[in-house]
N, C-alpha and C. Protein backbone atom coordinates (compact mmCIF):
# COMPACT_ATOMS: atom_id res chain seq x y z
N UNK A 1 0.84 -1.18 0.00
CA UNK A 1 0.00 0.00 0.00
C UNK A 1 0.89 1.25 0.00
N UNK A 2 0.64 2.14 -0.76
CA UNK A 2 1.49 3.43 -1.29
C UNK A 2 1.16 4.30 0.09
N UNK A 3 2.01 4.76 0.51
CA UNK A 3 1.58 6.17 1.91
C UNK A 3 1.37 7.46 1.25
N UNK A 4 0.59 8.08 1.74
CA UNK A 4 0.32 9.57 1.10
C UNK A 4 1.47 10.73 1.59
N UNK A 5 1.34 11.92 1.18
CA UNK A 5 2.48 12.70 1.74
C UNK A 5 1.69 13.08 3.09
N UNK A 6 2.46 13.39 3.92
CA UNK A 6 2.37 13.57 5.25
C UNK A 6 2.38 15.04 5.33
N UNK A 7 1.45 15.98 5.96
CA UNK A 7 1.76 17.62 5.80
C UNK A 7 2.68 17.33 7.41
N UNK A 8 3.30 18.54 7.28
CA UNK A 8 4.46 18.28 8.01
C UNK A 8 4.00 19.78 9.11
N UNK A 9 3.19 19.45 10.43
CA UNK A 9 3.03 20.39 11.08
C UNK A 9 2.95 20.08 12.77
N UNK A 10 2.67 20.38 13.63
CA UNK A 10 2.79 20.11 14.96
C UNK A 10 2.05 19.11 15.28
N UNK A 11 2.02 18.09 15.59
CA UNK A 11 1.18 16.72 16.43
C UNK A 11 0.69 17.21 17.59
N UNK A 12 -0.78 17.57 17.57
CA UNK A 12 -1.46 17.81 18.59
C UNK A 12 -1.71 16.61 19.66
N UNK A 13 -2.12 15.39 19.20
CA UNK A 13 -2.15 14.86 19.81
C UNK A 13 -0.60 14.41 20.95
N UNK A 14 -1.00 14.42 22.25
CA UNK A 14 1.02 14.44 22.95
C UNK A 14 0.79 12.99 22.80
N UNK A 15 -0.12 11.72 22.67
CA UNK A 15 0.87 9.93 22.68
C UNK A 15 1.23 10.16 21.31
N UNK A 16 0.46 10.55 20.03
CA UNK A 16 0.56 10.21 18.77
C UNK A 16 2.09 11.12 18.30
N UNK A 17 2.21 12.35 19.17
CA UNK A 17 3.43 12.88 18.91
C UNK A 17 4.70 12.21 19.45
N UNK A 18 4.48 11.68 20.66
CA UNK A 18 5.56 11.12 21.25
C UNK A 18 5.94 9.61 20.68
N UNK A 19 4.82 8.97 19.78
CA UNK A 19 5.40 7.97 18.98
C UNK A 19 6.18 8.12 18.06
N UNK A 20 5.30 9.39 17.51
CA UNK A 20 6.23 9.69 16.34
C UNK A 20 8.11 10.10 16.22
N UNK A 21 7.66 10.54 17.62
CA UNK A 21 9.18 11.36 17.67
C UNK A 21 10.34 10.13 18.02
N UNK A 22 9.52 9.05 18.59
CA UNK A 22 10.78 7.56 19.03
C UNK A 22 11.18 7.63 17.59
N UNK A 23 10.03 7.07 16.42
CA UNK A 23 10.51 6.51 15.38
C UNK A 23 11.09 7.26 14.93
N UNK A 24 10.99 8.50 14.05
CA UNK A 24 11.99 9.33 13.51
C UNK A 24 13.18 9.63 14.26
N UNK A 25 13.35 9.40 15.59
CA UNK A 25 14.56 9.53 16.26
C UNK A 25 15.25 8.58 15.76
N UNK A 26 14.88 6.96 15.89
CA UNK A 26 15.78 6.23 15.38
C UNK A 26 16.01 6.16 14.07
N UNK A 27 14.98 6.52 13.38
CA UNK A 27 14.98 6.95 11.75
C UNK A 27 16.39 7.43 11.31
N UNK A 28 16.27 8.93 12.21
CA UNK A 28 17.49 9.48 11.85
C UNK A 28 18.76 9.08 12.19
N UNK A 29 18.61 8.51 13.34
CA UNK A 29 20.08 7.75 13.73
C UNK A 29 20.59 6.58 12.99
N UNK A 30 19.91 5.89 12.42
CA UNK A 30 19.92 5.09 11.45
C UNK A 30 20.72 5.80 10.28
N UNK A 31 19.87 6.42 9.70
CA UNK A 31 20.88 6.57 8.68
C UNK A 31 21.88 7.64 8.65
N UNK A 32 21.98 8.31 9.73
CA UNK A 32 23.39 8.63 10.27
C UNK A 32 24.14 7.48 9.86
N UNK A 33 23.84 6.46 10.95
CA UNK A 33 25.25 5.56 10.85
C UNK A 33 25.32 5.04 9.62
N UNK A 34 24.02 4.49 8.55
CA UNK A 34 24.25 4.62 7.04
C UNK A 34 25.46 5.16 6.35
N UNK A 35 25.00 6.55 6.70
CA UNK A 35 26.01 7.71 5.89
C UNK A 35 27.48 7.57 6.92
N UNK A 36 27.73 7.17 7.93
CA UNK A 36 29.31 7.24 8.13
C UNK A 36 29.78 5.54 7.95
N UNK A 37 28.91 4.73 7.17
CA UNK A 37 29.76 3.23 6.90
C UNK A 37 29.87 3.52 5.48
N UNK A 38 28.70 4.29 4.91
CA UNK A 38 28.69 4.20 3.20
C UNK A 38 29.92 5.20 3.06
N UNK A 39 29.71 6.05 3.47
CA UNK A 39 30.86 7.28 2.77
C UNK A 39 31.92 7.24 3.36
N UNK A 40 32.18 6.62 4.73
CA UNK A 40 33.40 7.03 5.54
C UNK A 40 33.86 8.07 6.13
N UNK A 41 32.72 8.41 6.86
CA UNK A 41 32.16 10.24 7.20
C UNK A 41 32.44 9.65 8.59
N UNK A 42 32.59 10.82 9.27
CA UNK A 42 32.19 11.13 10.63
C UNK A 42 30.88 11.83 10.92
N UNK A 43 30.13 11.26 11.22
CA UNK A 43 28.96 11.91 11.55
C UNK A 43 28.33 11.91 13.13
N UNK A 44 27.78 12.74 13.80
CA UNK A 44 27.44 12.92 15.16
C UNK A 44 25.66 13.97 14.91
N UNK A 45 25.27 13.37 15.73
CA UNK A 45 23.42 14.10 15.93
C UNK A 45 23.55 14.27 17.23
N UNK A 46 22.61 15.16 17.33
CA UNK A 46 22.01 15.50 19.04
C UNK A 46 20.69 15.90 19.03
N UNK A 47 20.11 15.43 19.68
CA UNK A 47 18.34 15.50 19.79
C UNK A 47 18.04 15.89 20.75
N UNK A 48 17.35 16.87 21.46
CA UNK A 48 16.54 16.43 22.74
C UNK A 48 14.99 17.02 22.38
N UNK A 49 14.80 15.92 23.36
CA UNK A 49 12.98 16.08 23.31
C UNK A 49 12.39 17.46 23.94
N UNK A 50 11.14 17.57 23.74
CA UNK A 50 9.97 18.21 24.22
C UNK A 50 10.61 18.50 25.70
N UNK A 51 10.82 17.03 26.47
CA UNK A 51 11.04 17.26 28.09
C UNK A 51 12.14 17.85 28.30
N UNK A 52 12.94 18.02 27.19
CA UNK A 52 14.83 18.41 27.26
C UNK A 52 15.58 17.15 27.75
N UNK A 53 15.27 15.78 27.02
CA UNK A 53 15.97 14.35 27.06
C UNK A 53 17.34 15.11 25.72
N UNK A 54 18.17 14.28 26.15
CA UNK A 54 19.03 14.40 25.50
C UNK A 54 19.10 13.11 24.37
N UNK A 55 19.37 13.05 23.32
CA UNK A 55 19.75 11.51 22.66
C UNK A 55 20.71 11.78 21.45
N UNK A 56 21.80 11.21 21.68
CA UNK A 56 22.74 11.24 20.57
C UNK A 56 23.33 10.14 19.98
N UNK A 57 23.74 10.50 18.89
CA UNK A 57 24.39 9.38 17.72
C UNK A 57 26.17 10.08 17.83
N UNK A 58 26.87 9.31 17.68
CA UNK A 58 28.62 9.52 16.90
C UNK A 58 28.55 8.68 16.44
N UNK A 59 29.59 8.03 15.28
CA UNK A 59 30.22 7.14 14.74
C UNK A 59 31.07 7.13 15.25
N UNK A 60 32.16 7.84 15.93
CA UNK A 60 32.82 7.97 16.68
C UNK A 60 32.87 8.78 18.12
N UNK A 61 34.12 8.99 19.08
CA UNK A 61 34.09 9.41 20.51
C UNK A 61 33.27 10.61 20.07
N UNK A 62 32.31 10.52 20.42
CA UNK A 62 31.02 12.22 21.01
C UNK A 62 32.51 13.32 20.90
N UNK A 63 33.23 13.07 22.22
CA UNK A 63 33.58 14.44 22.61
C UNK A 63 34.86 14.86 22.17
N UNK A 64 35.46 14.18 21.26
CA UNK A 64 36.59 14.42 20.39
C UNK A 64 36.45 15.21 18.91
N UNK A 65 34.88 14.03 19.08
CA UNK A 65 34.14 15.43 17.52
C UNK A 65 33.27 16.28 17.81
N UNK A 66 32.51 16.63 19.54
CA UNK A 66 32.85 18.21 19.95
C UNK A 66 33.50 19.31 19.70
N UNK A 67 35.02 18.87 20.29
CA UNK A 67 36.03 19.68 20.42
C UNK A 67 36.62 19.71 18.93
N UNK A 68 36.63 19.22 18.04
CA UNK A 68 36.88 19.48 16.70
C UNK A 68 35.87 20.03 16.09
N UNK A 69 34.23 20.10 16.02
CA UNK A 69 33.29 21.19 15.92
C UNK A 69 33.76 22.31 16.69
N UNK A 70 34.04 22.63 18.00
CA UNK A 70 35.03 24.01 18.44
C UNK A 70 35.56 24.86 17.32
N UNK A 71 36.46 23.59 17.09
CA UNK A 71 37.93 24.66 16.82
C UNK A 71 37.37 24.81 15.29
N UNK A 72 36.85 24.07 14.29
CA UNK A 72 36.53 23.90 12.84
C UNK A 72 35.13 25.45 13.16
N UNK A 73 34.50 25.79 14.20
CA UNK A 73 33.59 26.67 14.12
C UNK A 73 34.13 27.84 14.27
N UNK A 74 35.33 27.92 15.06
CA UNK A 74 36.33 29.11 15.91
C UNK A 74 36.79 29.76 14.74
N UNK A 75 37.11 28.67 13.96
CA UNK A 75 38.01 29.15 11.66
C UNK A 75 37.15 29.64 11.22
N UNK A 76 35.77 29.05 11.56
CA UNK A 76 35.32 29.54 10.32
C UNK A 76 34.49 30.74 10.50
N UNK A 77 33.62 30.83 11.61
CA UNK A 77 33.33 32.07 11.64
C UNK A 77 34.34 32.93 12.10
N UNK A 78 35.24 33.13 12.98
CA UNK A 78 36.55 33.88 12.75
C UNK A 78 36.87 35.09 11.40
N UNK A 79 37.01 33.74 10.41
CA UNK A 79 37.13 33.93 9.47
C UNK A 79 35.88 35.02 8.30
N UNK A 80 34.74 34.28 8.72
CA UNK A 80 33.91 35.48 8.16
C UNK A 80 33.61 36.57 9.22
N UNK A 81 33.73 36.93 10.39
CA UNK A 81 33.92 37.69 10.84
C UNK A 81 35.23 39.15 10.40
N UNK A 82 36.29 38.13 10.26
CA UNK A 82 37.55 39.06 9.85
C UNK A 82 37.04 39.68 8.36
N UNK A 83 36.19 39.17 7.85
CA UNK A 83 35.65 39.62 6.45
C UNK A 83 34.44 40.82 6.42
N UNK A 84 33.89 40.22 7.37
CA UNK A 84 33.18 41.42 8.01
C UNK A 84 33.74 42.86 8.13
N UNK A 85 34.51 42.50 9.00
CA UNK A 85 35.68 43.69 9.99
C UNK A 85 36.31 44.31 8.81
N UNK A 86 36.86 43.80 7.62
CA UNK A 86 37.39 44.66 6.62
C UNK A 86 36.43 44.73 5.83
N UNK A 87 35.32 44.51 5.53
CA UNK A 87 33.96 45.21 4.89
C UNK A 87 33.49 46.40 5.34
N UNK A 88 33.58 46.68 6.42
CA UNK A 88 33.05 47.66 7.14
C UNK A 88 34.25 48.84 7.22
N UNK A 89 35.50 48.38 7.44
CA UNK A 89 36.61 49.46 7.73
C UNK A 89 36.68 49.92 6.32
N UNK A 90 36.58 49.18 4.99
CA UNK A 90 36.42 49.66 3.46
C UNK A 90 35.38 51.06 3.43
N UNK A 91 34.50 50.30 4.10
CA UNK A 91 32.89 51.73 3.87
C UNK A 91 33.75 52.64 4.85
N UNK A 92 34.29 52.76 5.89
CA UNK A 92 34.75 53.65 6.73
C UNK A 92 35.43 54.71 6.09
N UNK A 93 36.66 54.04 5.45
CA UNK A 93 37.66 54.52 4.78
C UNK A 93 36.59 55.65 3.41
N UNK A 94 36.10 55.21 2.59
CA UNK A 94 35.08 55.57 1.78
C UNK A 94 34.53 56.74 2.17
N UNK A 95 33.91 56.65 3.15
CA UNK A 95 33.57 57.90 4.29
C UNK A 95 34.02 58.39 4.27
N UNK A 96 35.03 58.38 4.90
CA UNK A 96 35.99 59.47 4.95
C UNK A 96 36.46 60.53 3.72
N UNK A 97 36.47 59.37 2.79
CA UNK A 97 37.30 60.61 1.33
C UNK A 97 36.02 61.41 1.11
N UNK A 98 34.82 60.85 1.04
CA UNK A 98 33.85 61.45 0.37
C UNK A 98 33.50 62.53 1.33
N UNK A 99 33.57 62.80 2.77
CA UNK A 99 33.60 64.11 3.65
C UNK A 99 34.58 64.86 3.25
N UNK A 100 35.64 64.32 2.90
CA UNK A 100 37.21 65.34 2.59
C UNK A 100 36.48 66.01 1.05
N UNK A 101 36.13 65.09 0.49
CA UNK A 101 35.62 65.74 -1.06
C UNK A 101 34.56 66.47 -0.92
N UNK A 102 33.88 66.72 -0.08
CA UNK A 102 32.49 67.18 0.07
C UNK A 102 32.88 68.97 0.85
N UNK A 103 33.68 68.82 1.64
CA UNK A 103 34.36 69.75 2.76
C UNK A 103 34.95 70.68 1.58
N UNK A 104 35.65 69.84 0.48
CA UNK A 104 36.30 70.73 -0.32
C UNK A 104 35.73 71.51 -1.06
N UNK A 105 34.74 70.87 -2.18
CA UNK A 105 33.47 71.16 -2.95
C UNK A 105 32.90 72.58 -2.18
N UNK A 106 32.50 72.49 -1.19
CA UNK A 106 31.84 73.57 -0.10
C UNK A 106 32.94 74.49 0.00
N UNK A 107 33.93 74.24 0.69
CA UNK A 107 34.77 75.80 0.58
C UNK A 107 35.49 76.15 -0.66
N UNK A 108 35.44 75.84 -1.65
CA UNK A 108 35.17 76.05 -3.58
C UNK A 108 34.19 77.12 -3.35
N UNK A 109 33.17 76.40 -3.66
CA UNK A 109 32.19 77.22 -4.08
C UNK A 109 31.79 78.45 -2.99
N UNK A 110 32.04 78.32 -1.60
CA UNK A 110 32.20 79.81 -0.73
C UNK A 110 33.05 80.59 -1.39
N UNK A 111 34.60 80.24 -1.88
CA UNK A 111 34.97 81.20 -2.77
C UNK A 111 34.84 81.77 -3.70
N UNK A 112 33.95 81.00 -4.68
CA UNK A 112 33.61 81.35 -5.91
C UNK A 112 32.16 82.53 -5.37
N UNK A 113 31.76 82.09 -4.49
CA UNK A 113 30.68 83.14 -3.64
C UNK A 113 31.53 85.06 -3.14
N UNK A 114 32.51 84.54 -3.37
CA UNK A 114 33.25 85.85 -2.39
C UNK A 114 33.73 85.60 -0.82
N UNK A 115 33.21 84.65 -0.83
CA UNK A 115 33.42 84.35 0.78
C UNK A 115 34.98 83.54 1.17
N UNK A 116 35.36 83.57 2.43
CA UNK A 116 36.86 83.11 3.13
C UNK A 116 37.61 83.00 2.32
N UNK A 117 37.69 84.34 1.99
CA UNK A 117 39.16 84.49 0.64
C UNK A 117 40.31 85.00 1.24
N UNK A 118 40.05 85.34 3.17
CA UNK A 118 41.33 85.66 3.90
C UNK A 118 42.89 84.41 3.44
N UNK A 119 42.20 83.38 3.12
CA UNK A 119 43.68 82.39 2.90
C UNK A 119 43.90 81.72 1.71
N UNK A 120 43.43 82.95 0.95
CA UNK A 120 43.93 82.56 -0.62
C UNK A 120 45.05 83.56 -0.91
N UNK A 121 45.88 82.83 -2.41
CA UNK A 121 47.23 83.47 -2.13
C UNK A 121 46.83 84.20 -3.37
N UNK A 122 47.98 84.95 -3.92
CA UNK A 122 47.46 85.66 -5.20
C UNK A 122 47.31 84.89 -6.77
N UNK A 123 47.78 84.05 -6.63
CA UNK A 123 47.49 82.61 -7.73
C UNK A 123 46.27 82.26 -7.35
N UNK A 124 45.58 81.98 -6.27
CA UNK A 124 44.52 81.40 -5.89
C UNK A 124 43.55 82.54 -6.39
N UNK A 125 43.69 83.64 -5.62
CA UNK A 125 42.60 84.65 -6.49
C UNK A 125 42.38 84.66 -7.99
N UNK A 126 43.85 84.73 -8.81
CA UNK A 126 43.70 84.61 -10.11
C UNK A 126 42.92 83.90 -10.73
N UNK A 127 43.25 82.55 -9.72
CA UNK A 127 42.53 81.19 -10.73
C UNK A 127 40.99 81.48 -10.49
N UNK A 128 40.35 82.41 -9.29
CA UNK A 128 39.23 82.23 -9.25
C UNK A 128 38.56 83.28 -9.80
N UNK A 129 39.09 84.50 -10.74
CA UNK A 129 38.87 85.27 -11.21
C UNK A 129 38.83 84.78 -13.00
N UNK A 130 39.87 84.16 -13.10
CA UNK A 130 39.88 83.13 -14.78
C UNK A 130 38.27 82.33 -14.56
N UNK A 131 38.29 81.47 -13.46
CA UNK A 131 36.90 81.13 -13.31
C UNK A 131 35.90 81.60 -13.54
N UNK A 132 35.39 82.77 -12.60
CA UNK A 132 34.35 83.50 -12.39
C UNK A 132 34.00 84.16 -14.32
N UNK A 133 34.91 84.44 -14.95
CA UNK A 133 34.75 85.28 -15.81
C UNK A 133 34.76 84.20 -16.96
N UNK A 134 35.28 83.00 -17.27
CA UNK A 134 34.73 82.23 -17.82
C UNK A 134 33.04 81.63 -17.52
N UNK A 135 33.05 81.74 -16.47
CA UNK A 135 31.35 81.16 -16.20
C UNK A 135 30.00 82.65 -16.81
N UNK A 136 31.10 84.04 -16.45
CA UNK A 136 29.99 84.80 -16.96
C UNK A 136 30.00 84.50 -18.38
N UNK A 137 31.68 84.68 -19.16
CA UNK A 137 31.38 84.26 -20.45
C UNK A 137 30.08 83.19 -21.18
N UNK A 138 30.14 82.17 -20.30
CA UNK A 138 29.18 81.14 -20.81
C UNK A 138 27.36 81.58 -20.27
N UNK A 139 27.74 81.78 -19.29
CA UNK A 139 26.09 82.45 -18.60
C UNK A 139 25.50 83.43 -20.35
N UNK A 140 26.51 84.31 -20.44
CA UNK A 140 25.96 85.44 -21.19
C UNK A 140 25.74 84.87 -22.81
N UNK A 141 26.75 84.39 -23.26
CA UNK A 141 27.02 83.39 -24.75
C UNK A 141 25.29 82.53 -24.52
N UNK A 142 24.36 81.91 -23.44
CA UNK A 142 23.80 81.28 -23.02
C UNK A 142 22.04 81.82 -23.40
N UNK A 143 22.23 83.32 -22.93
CA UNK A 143 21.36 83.97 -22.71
C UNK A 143 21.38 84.90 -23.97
N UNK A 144 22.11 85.19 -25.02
CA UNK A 144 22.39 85.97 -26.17
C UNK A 144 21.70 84.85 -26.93
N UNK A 145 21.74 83.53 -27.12
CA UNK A 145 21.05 82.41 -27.33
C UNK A 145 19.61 82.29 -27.55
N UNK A 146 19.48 82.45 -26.15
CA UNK A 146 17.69 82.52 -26.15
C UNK A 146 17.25 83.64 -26.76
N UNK A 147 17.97 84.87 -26.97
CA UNK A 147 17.11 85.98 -27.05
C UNK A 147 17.32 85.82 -28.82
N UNK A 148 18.01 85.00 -29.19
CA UNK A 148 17.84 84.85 -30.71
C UNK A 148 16.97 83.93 -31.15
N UNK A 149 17.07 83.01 -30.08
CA UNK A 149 15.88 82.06 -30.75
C UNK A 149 14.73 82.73 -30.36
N UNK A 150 14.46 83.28 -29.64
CA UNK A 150 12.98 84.07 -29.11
C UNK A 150 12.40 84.78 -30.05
N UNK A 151 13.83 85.84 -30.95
CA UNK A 151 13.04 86.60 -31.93
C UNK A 151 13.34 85.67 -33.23
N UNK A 152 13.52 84.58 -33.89
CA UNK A 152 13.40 84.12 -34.26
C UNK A 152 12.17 83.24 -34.73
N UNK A 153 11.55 82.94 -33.61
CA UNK A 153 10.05 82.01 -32.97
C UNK A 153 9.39 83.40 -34.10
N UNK A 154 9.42 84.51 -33.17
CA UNK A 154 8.68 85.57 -33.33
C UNK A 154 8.51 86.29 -34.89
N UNK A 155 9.48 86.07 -35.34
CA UNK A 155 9.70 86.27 -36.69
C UNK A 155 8.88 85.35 -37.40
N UNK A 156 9.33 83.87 -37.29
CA UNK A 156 8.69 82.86 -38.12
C UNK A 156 7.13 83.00 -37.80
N UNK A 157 6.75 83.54 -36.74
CA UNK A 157 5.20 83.80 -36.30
C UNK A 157 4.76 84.38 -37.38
N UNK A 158 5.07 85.90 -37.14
CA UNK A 158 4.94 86.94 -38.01
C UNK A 158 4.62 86.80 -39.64
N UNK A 159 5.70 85.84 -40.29
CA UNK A 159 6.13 85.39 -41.63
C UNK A 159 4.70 84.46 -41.86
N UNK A 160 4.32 83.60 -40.84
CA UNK A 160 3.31 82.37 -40.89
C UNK A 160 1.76 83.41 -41.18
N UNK A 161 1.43 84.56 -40.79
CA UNK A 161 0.74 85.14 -40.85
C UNK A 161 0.44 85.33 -42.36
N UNK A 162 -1.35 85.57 -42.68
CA UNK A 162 -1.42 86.06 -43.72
C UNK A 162 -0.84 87.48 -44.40
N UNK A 163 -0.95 88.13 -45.65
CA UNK A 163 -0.17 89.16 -46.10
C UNK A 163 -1.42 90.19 -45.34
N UNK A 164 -2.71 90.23 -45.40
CA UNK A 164 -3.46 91.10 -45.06
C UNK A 164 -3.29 91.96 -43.30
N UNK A 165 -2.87 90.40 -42.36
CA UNK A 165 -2.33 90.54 -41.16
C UNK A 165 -1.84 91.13 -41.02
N UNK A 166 -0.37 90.60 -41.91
CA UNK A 166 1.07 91.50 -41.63
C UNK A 166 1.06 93.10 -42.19
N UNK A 167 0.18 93.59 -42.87
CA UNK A 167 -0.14 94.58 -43.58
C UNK A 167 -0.89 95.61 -41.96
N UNK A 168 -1.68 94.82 -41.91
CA UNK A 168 -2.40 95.24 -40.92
C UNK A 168 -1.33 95.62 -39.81
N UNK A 169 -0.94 94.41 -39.11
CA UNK A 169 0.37 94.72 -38.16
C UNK A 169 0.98 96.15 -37.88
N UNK A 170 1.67 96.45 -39.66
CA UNK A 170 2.69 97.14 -40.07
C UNK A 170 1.61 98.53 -39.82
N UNK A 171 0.53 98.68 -40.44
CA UNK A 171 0.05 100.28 -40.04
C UNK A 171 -0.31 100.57 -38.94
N UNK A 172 -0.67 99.29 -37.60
CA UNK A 172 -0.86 99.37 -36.30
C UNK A 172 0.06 100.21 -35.70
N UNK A 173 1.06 99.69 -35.85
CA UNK A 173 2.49 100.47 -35.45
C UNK A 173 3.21 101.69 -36.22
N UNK A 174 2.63 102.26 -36.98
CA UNK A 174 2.96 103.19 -37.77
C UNK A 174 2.08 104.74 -37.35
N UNK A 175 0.27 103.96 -36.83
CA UNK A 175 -0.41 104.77 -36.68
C UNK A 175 -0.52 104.81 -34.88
N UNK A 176 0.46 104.39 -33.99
CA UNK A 176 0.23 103.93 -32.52
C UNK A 176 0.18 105.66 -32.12
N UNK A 177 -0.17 106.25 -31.56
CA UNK A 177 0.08 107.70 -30.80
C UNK A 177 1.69 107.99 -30.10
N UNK A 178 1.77 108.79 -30.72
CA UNK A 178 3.10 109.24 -30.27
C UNK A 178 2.51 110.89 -28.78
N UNK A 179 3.89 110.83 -27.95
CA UNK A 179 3.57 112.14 -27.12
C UNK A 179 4.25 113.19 -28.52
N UNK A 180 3.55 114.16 -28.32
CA UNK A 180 4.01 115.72 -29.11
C UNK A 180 3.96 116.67 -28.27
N UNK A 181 4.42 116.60 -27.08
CA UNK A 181 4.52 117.58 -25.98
C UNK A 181 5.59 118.65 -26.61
N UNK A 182 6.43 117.68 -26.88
CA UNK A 182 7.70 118.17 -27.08
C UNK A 182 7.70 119.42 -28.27
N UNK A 183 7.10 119.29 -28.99
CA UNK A 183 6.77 120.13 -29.95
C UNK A 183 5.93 121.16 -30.32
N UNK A 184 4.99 120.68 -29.15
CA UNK A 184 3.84 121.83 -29.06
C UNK A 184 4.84 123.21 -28.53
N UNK A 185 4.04 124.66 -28.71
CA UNK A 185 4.32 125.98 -28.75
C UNK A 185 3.72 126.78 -27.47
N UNK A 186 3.98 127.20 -26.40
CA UNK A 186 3.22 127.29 -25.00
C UNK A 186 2.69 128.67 -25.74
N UNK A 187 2.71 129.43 -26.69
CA UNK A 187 2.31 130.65 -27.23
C UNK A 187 0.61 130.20 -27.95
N UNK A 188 0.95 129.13 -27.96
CA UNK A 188 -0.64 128.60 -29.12
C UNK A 188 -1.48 128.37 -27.98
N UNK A 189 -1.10 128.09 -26.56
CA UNK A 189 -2.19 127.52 -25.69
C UNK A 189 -3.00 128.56 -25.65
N UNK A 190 -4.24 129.01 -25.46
CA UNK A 190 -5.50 130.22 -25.09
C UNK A 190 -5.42 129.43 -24.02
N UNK A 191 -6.15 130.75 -23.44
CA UNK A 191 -6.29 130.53 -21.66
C UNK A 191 -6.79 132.04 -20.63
N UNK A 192 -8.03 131.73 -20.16
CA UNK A 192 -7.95 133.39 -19.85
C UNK A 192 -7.56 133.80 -18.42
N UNK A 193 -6.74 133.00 -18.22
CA UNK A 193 -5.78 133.13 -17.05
C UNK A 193 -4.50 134.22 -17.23
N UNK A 194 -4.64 135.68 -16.50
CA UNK A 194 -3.91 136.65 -16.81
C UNK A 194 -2.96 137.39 -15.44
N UNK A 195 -1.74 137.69 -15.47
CA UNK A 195 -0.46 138.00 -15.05
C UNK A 195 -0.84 139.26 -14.78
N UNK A 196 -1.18 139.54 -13.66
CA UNK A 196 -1.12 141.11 -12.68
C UNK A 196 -2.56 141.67 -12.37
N UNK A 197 -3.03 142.93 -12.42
CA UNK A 197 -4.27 143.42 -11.37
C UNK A 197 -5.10 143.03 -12.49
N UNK A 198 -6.35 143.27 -11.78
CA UNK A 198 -7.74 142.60 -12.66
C UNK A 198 -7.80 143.78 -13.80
N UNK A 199 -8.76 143.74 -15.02
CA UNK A 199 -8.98 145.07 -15.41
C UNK A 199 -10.54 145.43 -14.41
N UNK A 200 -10.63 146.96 -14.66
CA UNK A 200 -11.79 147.18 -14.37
C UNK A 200 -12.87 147.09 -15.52
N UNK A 201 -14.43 146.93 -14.77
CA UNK A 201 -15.38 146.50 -16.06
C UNK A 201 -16.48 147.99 -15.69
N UNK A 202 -16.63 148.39 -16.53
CA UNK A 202 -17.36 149.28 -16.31
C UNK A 202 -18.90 148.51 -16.09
């Protein structure tokens, strides 16, 4: 008769669990010692129960392949430990440059601000004056740019327009009001506002 799979979860029942746990105890000890006649292994188990029973398997002395689990555990995590320890001193180190680079970056650009220029030498000013005046160069080269493509846009607008538009446009601005202050004659103003005694009216 074929056995079904077994779901593998806590045995409520405590006799039906405590049977179970004899047999698979010897289950496993079994083929422990299997695996150290077939392969020529050293193999060792330790079990304890529910009550905290102890039950163990060696193929050989228990406490010789203890103390060699010790020292074989002492290497090896040791060992990834020490891997650890220089994983971490790497990011440290890392840290560090990138504050030194960051510290620097920042008092740069305070100078390029005008600021703690008490301990710059006169090369140092220079270089930050070649700087400064290359960056306006490009700022301005930048902005001479836009203002060509702007009237450019504006042009091709203009051009896209019908001829009647652009006609139109052209006398808008031809006929806009101008001031003629400037030209007027203070002799042409009338006004019967008059300079000294009243006359008399009979």
């Amino acid at each position: 008769m074929v056995r079904g799979n077994i779901e593998i979860k806590r045995i409520e029942n405590l006799t039906s669990r405590q049977v179970t746990f004899s047999k698979r105890r010897k289950g496993l000890f079994k083929k422990a010692h299997e695996l150290s006649v077939l392969c020529d292994a050293q193999v060792a188990a330790i079990v304890f129960s529910q009550k905290g029973r102890l039950y163990d398997f060696s193929s050989s002395n228990m406490q010789k392949m203890m103390e060699r689990y010790e020292i074989d555990r002492k290497e090896y995590f040791g060992e990834e430990n020490l891997q650890k320890q220089q994983y971490v001193q790497e990011l440290k180190n890392e840290m560090v440059i990138m504050v030194d680079k960051i510290e620097l970056l920042q008092l740069h650009s305070r100078k390029l601000m005008g600021q703690d220029l008490d301990s710059c030498s006169v090369e140092e000013l220079n270089e930050l004056i070649s700087k400064i005046e290359k960056s306006l160069t490009s700022v301005r080269s930048r902005k001479a740019k836009l203002n060509e493509d702007k009237i450019e846009k504006l042009k091709a607008e203009f051009e896209a327009q019908p001829l009647w538009m652009q006609s139109r446009s052209l006398k808008s601005e031809k006929s806009a009001p101008s001031c003629g202050c400037g030209n007027m004659n203070m002799s042409d103003v009338k006004t019967d506002l008059s300079i000294g005694l009243p006359e008399s009216r009979m």
